[in-house]
Protein backbone atom coordinates (compact mmCIF):
# COMPACT_ATOMS: atom_id res chain seq x y z
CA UNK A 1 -15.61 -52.74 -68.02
CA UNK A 2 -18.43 -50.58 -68.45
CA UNK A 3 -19.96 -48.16 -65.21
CA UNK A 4 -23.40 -46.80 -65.73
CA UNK A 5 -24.76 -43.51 -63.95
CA UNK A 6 -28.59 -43.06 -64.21
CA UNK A 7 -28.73 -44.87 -67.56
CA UNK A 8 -25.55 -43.44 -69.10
CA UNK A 9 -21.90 -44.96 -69.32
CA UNK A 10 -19.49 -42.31 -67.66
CA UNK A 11 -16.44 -44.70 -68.24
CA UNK A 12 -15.88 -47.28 -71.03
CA UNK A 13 -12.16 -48.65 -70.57
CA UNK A 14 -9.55 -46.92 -68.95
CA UNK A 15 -11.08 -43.66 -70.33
CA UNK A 16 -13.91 -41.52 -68.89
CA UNK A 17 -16.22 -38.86 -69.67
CA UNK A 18 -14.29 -35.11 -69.88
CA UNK A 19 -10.70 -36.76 -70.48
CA UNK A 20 -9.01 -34.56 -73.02
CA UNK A 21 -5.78 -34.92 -75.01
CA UNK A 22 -4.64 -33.45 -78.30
CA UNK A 23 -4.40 -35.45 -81.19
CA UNK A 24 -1.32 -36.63 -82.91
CA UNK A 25 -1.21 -38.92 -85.70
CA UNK A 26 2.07 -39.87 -85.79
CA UNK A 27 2.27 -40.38 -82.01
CA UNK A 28 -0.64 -42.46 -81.60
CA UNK A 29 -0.84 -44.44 -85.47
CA UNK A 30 3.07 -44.23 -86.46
CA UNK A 31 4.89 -41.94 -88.11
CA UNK A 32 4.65 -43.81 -91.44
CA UNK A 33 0.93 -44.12 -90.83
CA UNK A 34 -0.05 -43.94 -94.89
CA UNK A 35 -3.56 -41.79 -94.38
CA UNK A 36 -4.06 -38.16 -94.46
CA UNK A 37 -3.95 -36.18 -91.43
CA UNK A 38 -7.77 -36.07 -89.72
CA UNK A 39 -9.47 -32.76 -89.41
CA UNK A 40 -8.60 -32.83 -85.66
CA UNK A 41 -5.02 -32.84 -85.80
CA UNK A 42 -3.02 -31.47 -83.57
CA UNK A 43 -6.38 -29.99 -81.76
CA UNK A 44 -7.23 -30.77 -77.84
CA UNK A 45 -10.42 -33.76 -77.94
CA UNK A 46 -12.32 -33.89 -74.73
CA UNK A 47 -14.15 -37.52 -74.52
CA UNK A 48 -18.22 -36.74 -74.56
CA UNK A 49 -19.73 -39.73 -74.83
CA UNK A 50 -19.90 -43.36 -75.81
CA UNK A 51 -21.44 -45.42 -78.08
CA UNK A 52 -20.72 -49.41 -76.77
CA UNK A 53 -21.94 -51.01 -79.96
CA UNK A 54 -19.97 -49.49 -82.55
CA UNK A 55 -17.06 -50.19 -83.49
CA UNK A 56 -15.71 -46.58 -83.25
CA UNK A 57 -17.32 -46.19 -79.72
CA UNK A 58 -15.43 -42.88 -78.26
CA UNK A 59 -17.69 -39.94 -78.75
CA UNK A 60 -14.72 -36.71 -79.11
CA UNK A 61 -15.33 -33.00 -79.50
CA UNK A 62 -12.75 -31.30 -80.88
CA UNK A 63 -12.29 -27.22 -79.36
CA UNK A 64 -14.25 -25.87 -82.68
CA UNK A 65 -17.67 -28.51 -81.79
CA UNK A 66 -17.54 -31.00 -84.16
CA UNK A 67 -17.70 -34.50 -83.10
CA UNK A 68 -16.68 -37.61 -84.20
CA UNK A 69 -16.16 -41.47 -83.19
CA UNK A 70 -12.81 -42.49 -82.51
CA UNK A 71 -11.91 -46.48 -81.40
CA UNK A 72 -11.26 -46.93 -77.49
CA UNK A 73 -7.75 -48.20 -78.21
CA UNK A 74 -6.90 -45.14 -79.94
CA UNK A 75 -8.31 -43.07 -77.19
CA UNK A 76 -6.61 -45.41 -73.97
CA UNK A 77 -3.37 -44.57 -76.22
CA UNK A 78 -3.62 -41.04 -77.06
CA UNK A 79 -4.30 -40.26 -72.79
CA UNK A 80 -1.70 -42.34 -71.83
CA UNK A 81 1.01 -40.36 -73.98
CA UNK A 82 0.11 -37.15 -72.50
């Protein structure tokens, strides 16, 4: 379920526009999740955006600025731990 505000989605999900929640890989992929640790570990995201057509469709800022796409699942998982 999508909600649109003058031409740009403020929810996608369960998860909204300025939801934040720190990253942890082995809370939200497993702790025998085989990949290296992302650049964002263990760092507060804050949801800025969305991007409905790809696959990766959460738009995250970590607290330094840099961005990057992160699945919905992932996201809905990581804000309901917290």
């Amino acid at each position: 379920m999508t909600v649109r505000v003058r031409n740009q989605i403020d929810r996608l999900g369960s998860v909204s526009l300025g939801a934040k929640f720190v990253f942890r890989t082995a809370e939200i992929l497993g702790s025998d999740h085989p990949s290296r640790r992302p650049p964002y570990e263990g760092k507060m995201l804050t949801v800025v955006g969305f991007k409905p057509r790809y696959v990766n469709n959460v738009v995250v800022c970590d607290e330094d600025g840099n961005e990057s796409l992160m699945p919905l699942g992932m996201v809905e998982k990581a804000l309901s731990l917290k």
